[in-house]
C-alpha atoms as a PDB file:
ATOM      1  CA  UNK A   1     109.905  80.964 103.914  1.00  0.00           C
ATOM      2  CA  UNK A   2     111.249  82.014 100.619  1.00  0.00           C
ATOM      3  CA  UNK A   3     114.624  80.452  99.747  1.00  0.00           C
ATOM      4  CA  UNK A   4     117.369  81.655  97.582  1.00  0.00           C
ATOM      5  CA  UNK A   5     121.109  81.332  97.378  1.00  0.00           C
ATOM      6  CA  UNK A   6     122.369  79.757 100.724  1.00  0.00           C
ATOM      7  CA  UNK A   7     125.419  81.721 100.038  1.00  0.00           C
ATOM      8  CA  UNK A   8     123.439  84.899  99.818  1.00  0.00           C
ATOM      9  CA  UNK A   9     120.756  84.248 102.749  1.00  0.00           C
ATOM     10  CA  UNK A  10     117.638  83.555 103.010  1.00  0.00           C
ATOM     11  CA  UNK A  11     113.971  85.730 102.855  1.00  0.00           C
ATOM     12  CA  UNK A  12     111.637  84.487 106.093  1.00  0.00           C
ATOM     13  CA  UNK A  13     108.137  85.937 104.721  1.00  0.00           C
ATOM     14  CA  UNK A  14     105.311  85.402 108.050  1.00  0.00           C
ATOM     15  CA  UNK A  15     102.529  87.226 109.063  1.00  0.00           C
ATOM     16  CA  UNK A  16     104.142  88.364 112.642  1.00  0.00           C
ATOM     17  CA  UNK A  17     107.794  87.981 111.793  1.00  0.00           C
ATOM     18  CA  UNK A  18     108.120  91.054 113.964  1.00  0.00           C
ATOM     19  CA  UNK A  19     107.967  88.806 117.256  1.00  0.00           C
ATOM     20  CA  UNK A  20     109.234  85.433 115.283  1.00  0.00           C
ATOM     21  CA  UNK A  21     112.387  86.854 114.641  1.00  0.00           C
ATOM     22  CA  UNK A  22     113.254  88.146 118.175  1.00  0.00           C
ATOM     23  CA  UNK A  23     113.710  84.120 119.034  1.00  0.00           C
ATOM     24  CA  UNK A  24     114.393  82.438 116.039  1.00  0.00           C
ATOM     25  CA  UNK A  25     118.005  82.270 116.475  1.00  0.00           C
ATOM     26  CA  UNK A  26     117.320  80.802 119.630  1.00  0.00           C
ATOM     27  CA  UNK A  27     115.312  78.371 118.522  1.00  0.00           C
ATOM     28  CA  UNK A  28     116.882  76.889 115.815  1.00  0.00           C
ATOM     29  CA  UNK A  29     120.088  78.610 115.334  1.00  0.00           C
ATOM     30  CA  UNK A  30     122.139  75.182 115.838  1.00  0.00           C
ATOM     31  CA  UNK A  31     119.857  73.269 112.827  1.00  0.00           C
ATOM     32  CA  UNK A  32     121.265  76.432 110.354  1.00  0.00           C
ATOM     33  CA  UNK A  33     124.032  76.484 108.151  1.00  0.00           C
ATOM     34  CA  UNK A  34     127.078  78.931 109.991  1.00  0.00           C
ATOM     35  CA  UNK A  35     127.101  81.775 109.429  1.00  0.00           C
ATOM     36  CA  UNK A  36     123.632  81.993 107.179  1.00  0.00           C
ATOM     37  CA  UNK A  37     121.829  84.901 106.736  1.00  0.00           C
ATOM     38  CA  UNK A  38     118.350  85.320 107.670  1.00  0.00           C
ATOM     39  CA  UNK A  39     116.157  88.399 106.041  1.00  0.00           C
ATOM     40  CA  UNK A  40     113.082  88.735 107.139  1.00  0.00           C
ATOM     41  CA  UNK A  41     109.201  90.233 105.636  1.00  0.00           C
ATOM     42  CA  UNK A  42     105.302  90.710 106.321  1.00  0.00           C
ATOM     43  CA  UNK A  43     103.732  90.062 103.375  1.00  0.00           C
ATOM     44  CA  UNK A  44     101.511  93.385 102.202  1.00  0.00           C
ATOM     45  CA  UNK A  45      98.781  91.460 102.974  1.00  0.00           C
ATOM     46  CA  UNK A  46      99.312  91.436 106.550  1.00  0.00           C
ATOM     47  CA  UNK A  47     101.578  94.204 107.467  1.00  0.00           C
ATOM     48  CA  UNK A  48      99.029  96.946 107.109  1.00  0.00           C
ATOM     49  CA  UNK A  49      97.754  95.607 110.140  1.00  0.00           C
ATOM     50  CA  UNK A  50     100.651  95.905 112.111  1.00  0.00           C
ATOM     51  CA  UNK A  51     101.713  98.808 113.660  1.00  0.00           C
ATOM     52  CA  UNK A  52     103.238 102.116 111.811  1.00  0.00           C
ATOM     53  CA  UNK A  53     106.559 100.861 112.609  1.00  0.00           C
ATOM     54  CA  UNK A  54     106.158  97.023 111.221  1.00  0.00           C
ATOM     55  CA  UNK A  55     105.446  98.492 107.365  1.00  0.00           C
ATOM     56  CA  UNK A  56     108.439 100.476 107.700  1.00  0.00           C
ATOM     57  CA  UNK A  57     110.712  98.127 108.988  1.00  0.00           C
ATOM     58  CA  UNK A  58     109.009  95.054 107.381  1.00  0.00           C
ATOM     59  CA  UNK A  59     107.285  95.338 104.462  1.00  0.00           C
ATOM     60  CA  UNK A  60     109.175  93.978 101.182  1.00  0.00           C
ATOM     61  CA  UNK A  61     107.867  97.245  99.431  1.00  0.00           C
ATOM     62  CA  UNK A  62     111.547  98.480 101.199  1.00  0.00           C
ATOM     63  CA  UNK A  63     113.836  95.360 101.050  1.00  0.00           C
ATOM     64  CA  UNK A  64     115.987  95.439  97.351  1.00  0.00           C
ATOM     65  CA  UNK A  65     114.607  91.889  95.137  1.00  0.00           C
ATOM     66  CA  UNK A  66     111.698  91.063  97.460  1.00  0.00           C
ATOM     67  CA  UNK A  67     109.710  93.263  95.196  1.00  0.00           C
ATOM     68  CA  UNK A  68     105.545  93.412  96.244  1.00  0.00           C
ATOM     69  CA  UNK A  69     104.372  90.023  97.544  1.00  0.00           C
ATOM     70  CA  UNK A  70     101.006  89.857  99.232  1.00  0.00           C
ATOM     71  CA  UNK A  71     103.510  86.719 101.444  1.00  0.00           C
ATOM     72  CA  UNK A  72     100.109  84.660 101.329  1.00  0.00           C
ATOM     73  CA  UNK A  73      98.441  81.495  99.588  1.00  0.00           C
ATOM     74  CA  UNK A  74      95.743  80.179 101.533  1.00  0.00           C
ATOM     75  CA  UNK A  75      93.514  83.574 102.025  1.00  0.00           C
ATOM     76  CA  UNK A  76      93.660  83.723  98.301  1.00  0.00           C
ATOM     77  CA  UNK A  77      91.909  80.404  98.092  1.00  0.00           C
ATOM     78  CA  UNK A  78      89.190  81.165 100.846  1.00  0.00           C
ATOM     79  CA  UNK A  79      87.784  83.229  98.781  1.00  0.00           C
ATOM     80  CA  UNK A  80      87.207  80.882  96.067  1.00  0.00           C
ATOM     81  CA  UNK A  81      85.903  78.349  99.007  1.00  0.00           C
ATOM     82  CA  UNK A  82      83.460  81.034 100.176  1.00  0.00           C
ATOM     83  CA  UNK A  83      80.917  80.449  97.464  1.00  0.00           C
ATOM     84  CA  UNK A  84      80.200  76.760  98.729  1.00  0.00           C
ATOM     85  CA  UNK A  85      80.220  77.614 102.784  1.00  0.00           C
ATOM     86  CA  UNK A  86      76.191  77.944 101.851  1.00  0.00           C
ATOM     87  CA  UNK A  87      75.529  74.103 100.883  1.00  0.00           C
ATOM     88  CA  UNK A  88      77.640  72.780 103.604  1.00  0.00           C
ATOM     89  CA  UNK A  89      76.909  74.804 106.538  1.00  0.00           C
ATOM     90  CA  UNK A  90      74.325  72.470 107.441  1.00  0.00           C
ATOM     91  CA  UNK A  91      76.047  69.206 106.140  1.00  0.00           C
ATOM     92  CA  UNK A  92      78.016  67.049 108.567  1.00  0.00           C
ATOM     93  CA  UNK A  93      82.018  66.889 109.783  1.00  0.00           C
ATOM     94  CA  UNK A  94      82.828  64.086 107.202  1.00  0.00           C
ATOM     95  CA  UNK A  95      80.629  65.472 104.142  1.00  0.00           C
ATOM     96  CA  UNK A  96      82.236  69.184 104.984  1.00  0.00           C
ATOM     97  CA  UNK A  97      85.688  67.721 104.755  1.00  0.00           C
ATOM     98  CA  UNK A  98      85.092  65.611 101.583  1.00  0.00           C
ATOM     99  CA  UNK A  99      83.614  68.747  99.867  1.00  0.00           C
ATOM    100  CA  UNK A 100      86.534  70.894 101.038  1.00  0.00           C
ATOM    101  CA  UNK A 101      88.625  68.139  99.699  1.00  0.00           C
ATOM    102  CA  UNK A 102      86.951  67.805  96.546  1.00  0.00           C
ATOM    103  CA  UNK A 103      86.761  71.606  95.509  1.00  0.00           C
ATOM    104  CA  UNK A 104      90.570  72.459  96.784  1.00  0.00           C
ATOM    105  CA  UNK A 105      92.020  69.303  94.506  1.00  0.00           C
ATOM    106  CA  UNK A 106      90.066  70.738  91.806  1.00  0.00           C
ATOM    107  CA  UNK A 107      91.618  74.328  92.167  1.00  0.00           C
ATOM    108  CA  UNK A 108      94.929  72.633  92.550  1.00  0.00           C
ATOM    109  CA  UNK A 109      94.264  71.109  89.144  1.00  0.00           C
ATOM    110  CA  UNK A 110      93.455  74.478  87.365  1.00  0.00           C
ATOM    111  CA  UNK A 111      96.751  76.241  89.107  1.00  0.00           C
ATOM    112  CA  UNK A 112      99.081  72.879  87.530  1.00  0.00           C
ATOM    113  CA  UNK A 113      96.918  73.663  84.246  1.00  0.00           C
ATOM    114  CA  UNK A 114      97.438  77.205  83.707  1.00  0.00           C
ATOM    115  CA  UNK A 115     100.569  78.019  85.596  1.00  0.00           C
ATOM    116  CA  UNK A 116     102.658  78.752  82.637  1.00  0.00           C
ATOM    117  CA  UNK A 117      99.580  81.598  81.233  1.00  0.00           C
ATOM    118  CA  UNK A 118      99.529  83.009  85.108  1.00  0.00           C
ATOM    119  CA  UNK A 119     102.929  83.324  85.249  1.00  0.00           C
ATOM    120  CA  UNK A 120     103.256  84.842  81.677  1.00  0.00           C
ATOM    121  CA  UNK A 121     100.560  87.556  82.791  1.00  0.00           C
ATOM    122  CA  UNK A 122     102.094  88.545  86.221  1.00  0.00           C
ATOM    123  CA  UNK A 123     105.389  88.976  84.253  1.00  0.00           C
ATOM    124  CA  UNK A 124     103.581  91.354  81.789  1.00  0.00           C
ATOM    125  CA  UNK A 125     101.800  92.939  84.889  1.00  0.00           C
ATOM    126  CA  UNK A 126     105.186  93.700  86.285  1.00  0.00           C
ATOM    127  CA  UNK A 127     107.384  94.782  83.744  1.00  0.00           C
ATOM    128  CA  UNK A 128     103.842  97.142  82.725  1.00  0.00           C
ATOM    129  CA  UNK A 129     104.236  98.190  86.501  1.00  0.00           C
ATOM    130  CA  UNK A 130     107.715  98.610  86.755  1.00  0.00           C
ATOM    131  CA  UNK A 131     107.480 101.016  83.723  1.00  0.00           C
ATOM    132  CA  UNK A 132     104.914 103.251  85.239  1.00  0.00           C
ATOM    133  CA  UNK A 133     106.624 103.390  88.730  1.00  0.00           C
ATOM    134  CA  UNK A 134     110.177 104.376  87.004  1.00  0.00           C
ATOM    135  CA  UNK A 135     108.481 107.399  84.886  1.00  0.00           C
ATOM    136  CA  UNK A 136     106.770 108.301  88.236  1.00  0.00           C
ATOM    137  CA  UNK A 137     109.815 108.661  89.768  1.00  0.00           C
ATOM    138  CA  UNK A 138     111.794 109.939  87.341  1.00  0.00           C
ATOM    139  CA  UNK A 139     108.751 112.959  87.349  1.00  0.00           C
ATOM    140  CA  UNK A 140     109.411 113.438  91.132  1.00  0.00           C
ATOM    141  CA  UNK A 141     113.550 113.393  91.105  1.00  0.00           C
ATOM    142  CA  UNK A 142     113.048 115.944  88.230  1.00  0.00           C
ATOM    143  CA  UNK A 143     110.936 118.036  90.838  1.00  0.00           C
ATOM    144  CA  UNK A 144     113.206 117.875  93.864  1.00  0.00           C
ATOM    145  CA  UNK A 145     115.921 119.575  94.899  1.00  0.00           C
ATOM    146  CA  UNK A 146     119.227 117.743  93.399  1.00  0.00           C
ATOM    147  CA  UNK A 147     121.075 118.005  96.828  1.00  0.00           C
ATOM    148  CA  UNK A 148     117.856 116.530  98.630  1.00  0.00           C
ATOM    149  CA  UNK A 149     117.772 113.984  96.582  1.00  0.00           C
ATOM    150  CA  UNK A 150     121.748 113.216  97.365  1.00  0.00           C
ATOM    151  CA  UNK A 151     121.124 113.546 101.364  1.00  0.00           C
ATOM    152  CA  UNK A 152     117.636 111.135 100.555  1.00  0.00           C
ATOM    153  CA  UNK A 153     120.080 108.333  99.037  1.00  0.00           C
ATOM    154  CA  UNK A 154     122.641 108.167 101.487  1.00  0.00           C
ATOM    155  CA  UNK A 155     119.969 108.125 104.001  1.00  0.00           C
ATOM    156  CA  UNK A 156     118.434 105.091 102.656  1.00  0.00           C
ATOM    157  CA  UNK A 157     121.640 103.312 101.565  1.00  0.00           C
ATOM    158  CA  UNK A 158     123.243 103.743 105.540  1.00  0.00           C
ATOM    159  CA  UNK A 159     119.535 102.953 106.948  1.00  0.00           C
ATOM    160  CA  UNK A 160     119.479  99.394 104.543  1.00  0.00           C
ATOM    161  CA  UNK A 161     123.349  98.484 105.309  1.00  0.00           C
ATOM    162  CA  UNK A 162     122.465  98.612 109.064  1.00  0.00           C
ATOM    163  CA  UNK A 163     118.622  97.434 109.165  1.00  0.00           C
ATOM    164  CA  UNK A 164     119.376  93.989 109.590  1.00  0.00           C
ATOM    165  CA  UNK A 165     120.887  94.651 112.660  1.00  0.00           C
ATOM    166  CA  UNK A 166     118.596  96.993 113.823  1.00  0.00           C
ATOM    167  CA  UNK A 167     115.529  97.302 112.226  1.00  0.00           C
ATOM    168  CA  UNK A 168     114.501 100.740 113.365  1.00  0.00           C
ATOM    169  CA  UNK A 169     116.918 102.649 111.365  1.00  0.00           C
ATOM    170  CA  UNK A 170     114.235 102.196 108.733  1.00  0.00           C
ATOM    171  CA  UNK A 171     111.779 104.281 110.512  1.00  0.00           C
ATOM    172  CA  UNK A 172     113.510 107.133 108.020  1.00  0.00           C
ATOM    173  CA  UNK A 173     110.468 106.118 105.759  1.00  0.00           C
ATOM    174  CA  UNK A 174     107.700 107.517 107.987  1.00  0.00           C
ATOM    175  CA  UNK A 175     106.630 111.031 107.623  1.00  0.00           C
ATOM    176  CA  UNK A 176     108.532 113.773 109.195  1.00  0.00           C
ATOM    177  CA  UNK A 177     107.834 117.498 109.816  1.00  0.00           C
ATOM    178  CA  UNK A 178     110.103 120.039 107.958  1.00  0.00           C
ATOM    179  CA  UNK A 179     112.074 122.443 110.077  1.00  0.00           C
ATOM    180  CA  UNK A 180     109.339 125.359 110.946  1.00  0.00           C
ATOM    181  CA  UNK A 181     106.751 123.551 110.760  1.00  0.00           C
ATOM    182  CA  UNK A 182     104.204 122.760 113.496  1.00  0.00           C
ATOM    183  CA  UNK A 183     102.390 119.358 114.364  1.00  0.00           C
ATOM    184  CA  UNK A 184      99.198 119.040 113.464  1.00  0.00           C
ATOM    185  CA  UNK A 185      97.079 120.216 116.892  1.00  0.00           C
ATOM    186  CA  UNK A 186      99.278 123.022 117.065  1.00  0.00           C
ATOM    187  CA  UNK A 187      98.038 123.649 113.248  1.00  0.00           C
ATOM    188  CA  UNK A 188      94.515 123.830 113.920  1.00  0.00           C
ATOM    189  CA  UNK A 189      95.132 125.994 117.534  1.00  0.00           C
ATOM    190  CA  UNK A 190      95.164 129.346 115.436  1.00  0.00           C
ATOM    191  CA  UNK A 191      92.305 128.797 113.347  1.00  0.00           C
ATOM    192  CA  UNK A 192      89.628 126.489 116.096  1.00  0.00           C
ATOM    193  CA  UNK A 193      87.465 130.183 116.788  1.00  0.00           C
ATOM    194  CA  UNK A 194      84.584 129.791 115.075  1.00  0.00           C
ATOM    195  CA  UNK A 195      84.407 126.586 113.134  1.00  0.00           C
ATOM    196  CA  UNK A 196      82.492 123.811 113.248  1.00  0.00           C
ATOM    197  CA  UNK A 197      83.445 120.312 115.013  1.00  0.00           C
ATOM    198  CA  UNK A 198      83.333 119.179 110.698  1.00  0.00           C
ATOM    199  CA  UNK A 199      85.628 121.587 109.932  1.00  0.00           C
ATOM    200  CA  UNK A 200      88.146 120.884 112.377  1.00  0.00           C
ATOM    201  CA  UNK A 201      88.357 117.140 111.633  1.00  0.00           C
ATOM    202  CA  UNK A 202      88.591 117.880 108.064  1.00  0.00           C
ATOM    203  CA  UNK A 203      91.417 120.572 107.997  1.00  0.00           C
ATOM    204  CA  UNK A 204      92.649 117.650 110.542  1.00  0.00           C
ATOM    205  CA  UNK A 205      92.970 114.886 108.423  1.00  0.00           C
ATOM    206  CA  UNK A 206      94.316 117.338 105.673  1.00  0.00           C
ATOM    207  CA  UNK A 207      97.272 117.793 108.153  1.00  0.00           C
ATOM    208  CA  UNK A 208      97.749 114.100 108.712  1.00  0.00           C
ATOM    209  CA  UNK A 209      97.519 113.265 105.207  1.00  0.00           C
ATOM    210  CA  UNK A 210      99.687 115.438 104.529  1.00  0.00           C
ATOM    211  CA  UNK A 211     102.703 114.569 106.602  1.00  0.00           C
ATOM    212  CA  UNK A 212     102.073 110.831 105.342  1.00  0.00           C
END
């Protein structure tokens, strides 16, 4: 859980917050302050793994000042543990445990040591980041139609006034078929005579890509 202003709310980052939520109110409503509100993620590295629906209606990528998280710490430091699973696969309960021990105190050490360069670089990564995503959209506003853009904005500023309360109103994110257009079976129906099973899949995928 992420915490911020209690007068503001609060940011509830978990890997399945999809079904947490549903309860949590429930659950531990009455240990809350009145009247707090509760926001709630899946961190990027776990919501591609959801459903369609879960990225849309929880990934921080569309919540204003959660920015991009990945939500997790401790599969970022299996990976560093990975390269001594070898020597103690064989080695017993209490050696495992003191080598586990031993090699995540020293990683803890390194974080405290160089927290102030790590956190220097991610804020040069991001500001670096934020500069290329904000002359990447400025390119695509500049190619879209003015009044689309106007009916796009009000679609997203109603849809994140109201997602809190219902969560599907974000589904506006997911791909959608223009007026006149056909889905993507009905696509491929004219043009199935005489092509391969290869080509068929491909022009498929094109489709799907597509309307992504």
């Amino acid at each position: 859980m992420t915490g911020v202003d209690p007068d503001q709310g609060i940011l509830f980052i978990y890997d399945i917050v999809c079904q947490y939520i549903i309860y949590l109110q429930d659950r531990i409503g009455h240990h809350l302050l009145p009247g707090l509100e509760i926001d709630r993620t899946i961190g990027l590295f776990h919501v591609h793994t959801h459903k369609e629906q879960c990225f849309f209606r929880y990934s921080p990528s569309f919540i204003p000042g959660a920015a991009t998280v990945c939500g997790e710490i401790m599969e970022s430091l299996w990976a560093a543990l990975n390269g001594i699973s070898q020597s103690i696969r064989t080695a017993t309960l209490a050696h495992r445990a003191e080598v586990l021990d031993d090699h995540a105190c020293d990683s803890n050490h390194k974080k405290l040591l160089g927290m102030t360069k790590f956190l220097s670089r991610r804020h040069k990564d991001a500001a670096e980041n934020l500069e290329e995503a904000e002359k990447y959209l400025d390119q695509l506003t500049r190619a879209a139609d003015p009044l689309a853009i106007q009916a796009w904005t009000q679609e997203i500023e109603d849809a994140e006034a109201t997602r809190l309360v219902d969560p599907a109103v974000m589904d506006i994110y997911g791909a959608r078929a223009m007026p006149g257009t056909v889905a993507p079976a009905e696509a491929l129906a004219p043009s199935a005579e005489g092509k391969s099973a290869m080509q068929l899949w491909l022009e498929l995928a094109l489709v799907v890509e597509e309307r992504q």
